[in-house]
Protein backbone atom coordinates (compact mmCIF):
# COMPACT_ATOMS: atom_id res chain seq x y z
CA UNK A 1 2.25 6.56 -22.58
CA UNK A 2 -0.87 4.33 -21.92
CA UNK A 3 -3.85 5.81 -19.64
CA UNK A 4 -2.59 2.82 -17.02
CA UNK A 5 0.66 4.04 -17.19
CA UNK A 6 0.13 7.19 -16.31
CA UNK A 7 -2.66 6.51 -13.44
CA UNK A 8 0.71 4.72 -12.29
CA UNK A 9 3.09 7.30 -12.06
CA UNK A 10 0.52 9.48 -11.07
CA UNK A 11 0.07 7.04 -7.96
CA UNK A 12 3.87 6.89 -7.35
CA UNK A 13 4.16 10.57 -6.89
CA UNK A 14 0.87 10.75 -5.07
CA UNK A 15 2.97 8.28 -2.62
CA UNK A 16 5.94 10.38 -2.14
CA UNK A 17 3.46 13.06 -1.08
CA UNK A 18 3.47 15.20 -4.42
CA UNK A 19 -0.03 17.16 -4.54
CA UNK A 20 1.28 19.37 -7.56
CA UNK A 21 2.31 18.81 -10.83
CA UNK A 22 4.12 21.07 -13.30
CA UNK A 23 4.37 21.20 -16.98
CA UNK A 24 7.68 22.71 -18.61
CA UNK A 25 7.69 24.32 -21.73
CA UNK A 26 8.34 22.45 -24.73
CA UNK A 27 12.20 24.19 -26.09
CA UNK A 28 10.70 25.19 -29.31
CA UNK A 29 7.65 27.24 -27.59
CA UNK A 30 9.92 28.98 -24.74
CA UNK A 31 12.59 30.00 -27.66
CA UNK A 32 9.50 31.23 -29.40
CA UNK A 33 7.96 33.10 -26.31
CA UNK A 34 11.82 34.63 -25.85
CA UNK A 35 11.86 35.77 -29.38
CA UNK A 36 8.51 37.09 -29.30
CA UNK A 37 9.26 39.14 -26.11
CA UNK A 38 12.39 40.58 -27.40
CA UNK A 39 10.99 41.90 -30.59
CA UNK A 40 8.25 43.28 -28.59
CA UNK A 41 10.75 45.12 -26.42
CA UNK A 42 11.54 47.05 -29.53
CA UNK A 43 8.80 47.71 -30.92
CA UNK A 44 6.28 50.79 -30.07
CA UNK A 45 3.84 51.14 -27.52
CA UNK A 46 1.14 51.88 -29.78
CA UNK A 47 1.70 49.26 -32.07
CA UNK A 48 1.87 46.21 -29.68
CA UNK A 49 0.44 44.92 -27.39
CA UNK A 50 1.50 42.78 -24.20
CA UNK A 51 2.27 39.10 -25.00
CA UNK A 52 0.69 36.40 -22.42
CA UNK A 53 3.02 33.88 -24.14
CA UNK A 54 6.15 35.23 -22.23
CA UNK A 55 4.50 33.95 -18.80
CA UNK A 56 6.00 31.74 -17.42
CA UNK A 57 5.56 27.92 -17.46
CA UNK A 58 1.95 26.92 -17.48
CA UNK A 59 0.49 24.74 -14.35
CA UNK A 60 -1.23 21.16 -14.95
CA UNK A 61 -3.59 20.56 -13.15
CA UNK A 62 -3.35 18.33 -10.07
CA UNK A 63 -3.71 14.63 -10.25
CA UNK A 64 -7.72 14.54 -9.68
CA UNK A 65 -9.27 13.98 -6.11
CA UNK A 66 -10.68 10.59 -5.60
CA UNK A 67 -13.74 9.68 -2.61
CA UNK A 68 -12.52 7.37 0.19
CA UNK A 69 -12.47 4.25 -0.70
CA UNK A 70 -11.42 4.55 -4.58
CA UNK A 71 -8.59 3.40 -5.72
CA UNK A 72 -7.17 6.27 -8.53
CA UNK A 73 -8.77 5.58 -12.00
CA UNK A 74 -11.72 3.92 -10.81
CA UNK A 75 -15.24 5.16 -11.81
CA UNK A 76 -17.57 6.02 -9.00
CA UNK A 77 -19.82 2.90 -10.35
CA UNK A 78 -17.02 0.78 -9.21
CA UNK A 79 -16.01 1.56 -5.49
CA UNK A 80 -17.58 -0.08 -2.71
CA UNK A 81 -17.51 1.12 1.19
CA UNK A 82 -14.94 -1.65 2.34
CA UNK A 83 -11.86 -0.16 -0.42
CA UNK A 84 -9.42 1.02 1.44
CA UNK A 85 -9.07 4.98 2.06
CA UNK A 86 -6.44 6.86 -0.28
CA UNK A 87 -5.13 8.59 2.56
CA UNK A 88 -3.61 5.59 2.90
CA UNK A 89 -1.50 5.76 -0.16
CA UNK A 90 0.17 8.74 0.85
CA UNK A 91 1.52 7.61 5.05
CA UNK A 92 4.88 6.09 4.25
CA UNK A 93 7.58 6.07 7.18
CA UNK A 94 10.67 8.27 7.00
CA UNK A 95 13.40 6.78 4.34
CA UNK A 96 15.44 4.25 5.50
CA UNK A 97 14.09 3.72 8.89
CA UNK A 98 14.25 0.51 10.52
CA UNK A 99 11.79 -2.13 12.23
CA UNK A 100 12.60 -1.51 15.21
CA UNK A 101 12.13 2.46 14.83
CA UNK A 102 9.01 1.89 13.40
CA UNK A 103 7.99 0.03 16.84
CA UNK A 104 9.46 2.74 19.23
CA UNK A 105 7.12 4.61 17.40
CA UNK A 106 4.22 2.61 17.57
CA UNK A 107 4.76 2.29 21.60
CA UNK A 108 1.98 0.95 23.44
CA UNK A 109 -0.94 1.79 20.72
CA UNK A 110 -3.86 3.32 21.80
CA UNK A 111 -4.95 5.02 18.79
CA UNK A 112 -7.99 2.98 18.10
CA UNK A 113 -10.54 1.24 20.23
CA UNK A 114 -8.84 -2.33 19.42
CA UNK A 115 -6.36 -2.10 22.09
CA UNK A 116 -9.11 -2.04 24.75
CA UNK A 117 -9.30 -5.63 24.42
CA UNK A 118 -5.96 -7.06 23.46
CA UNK A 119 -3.63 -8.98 25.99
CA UNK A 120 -0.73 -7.76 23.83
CA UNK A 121 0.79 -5.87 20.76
CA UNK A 122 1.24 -8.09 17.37
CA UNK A 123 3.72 -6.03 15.51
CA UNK A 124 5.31 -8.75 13.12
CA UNK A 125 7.84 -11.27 13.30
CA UNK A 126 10.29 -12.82 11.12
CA UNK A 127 13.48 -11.28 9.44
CA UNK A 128 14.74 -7.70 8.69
CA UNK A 129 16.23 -8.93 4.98
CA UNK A 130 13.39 -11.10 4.15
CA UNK A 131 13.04 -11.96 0.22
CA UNK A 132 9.36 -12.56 0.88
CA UNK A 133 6.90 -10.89 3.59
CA UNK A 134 3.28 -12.35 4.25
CA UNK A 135 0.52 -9.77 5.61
CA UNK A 136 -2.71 -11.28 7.23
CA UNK A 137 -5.87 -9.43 8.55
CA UNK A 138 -5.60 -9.45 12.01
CA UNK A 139 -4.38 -11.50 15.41
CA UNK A 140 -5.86 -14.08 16.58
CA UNK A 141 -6.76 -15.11 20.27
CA UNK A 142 -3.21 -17.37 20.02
CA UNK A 143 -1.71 -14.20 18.76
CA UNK A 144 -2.79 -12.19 20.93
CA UNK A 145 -1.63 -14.26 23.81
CA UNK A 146 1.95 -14.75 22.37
CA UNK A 147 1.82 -11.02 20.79
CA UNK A 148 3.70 -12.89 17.70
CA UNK A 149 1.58 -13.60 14.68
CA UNK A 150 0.37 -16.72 12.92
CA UNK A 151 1.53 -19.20 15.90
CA UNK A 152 -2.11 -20.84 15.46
CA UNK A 153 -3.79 -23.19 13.64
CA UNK A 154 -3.99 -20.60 10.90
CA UNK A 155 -0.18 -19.99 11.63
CA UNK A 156 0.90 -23.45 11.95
CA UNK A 157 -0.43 -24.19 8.24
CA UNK A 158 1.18 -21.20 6.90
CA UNK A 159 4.68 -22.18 7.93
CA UNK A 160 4.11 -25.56 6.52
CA UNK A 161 3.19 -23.98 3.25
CA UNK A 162 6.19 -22.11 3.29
CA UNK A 163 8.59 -24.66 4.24
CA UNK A 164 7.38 -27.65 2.11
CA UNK A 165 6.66 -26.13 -0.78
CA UNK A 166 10.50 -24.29 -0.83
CA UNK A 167 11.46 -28.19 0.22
CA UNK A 168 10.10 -29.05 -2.89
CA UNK A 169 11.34 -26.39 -4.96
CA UNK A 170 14.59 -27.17 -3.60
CA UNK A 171 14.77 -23.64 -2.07
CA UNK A 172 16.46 -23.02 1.12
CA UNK A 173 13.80 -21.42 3.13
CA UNK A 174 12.85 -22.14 6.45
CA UNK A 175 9.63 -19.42 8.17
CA UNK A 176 12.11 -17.28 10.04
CA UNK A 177 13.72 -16.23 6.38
CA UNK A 178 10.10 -14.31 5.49
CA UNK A 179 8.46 -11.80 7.58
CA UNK A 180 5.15 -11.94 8.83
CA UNK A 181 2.96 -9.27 9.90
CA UNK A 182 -0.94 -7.72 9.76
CA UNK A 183 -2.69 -5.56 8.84
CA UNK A 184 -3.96 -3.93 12.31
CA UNK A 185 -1.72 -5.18 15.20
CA UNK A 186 -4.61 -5.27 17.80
CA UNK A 187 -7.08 -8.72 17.80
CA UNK A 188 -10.71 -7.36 16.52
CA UNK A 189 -13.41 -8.66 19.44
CA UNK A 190 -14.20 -12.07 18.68
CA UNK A 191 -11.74 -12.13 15.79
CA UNK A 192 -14.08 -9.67 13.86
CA UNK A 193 -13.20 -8.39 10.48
CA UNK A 194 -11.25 -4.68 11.21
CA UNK A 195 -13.53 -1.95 10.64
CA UNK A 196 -13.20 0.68 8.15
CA UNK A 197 -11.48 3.66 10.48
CA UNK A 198 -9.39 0.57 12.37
CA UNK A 199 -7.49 0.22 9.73
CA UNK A 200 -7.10 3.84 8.20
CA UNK A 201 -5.04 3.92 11.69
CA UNK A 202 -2.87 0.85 12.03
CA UNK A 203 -2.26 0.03 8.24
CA UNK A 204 0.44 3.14 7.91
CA UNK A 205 2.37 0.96 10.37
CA UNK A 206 2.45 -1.92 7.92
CA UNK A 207 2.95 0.13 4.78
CA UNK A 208 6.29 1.47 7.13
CA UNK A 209 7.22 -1.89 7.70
CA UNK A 210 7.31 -3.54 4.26
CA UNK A 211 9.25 0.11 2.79
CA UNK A 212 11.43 -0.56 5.80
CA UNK A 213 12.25 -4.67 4.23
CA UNK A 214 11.40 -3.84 0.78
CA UNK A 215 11.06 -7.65 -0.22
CA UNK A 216 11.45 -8.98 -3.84
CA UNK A 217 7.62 -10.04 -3.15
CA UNK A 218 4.66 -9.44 -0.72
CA UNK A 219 1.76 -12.28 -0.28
CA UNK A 220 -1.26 -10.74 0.89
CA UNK A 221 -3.68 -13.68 2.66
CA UNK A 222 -7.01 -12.85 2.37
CA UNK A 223 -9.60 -10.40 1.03
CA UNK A 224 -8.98 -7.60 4.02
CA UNK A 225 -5.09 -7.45 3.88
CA UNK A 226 -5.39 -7.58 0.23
CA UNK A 227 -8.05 -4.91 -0.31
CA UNK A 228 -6.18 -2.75 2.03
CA UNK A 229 -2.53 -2.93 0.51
CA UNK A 230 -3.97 -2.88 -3.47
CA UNK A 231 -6.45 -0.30 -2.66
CA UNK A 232 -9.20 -2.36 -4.37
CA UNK A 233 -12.47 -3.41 -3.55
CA UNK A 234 -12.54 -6.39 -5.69
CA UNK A 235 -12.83 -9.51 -3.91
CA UNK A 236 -10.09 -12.28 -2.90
CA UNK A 237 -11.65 -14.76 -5.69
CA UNK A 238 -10.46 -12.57 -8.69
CA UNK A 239 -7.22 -11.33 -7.38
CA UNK A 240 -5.45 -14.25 -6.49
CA UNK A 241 -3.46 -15.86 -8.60
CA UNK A 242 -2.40 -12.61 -10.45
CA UNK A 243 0.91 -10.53 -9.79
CA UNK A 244 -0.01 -7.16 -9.02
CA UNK A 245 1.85 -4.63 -7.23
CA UNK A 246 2.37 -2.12 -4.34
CA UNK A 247 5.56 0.56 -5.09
CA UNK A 248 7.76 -1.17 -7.40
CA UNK A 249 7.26 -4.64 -5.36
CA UNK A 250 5.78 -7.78 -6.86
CA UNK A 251 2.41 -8.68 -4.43
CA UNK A 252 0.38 -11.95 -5.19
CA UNK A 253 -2.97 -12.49 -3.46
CA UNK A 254 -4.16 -16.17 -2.04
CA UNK A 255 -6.62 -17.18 0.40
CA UNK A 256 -6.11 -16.69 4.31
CA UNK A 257 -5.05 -20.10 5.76
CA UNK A 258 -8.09 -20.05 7.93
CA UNK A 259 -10.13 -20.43 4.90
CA UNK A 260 -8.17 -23.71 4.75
CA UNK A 261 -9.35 -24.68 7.78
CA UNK A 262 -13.01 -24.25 7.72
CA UNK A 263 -14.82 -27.76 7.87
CA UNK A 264 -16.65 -27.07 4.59
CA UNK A 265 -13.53 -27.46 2.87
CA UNK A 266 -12.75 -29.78 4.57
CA UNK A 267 -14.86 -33.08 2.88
CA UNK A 268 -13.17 -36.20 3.72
């Protein structure tokens, strides 16, 4: 087993909430210890002497403790303050709980200052079965007024991505066959970038939502929502374009379709 493979399964079992790990005893070294222990049981007191091999099964040591913000097997050199916390990796909903559960329980948020501002809730739209789920930063002021995400400019160009480009794969797929959520559910002030402790407290809603779907894929948009569900602090430029994952699910990185829309890139 590679190093990378087993910073993986160390990961997985960090993410069913494992803390400990224990080693068993190779056969040959417990029939030894056995042996051992019954020939001692025989023998005089005088002549030997207690065996520590007859303990029992030794404990590894846990998987080590990583700073906020750094992603497991990262060097310190290489985490930055806007990686995502690790607590993170470990807030997953209740097994086989649905979308609708997960938004009784998310009520009407107050758990961070972003609702003082919103009109109303974003939780995610789009359906229950979907192959394919898309996670964006935040809501936008359109958002925020509908409380249903990417119906804006931003939004509008995202469902014509989807839906031409399946057109011209020949794939059935129309934007109410995906689902489409954020990363916080509240609109930052002025359509800010989330802050740090923002979303430490929303993103355990999203992480419920796509174990809820599990999709055959995840497309992050953008450098926040992908930081935040690859637990990286490498930027949107070098990540896209690459399949990575998140548990077991295929996740591919691209721009935010804002970026799009920014008159820069837009040279006629």
């Amino acid at each position: 087993m590679t190093p990378h493979q087993l910073r993986q399964y160390l990961r997985f079992y960090q993410d069913l909430g494992f803390e400990d790990l224990y080693r068993r005893q190779p056969p040959a070294v417990t029939a030894l210890a056995s042996s051992t222990a019954a020939a001692s049981s025989t023998a005089s007191p005088s002549s030997t002497a207690p065996l520590s091999s007859a303990a029992p099964a030794s404990r590894t040591e846990p998987p080590p403790h990583t700073e906020p913000g750094r992603p497991l097997g990262t060097s310190g050199s290489g985490a930055t303050a806007d990686a995502p916390s690790l607590s993170l990796l470990t807030q997953v909903g209740p097994s086989g709980e649905t979308l609708d559960q997960i938004r009784t329980d998310l009520g009407d948020c107050t758990r961070c200052r972003l609702h003082h501002g919103r009109t109303k809730l974003v939780f995610g739209a789009g359906s229950p079965q979907a192959k394919v789920v898309f996670v964006g930063e935040g809501p936008g002021a359109d958002e925020d007024a509908q409380g249903i995400p990417f119906v804006g400019r931003a939004g509008q160009l995202l469902t014509q991505m989807i839906e031409n480009t399946a057109a011209r794969e020949g794939i059935p797929l129309k934007r109410a066959d995906v689902y489409i959520c954020n990363v916080v559910k509240c609109r930052p002030p002025d359509n800010r970038t989330p802050e740090r402790d923002e979303m430490d407290t929303c993103s355990p809603y999203l992480f419920r939502q796509l174990e809820a779907i599990r999709p055959k894929a995840i497309c992050v948009l953008g450098s926040t929502a992908s930081k935040v569900l690859l637990a990286t602090s490498t930027g949107i430029t070098q990540l896209r374009g690459k399949w990575h994952e998140w548990r077991g699910i295929p996740v591919m990185a691209t721009y935010h379709p804002s970026f799009l829309l920014r008159g820069y890139n837009q040279a006629g």
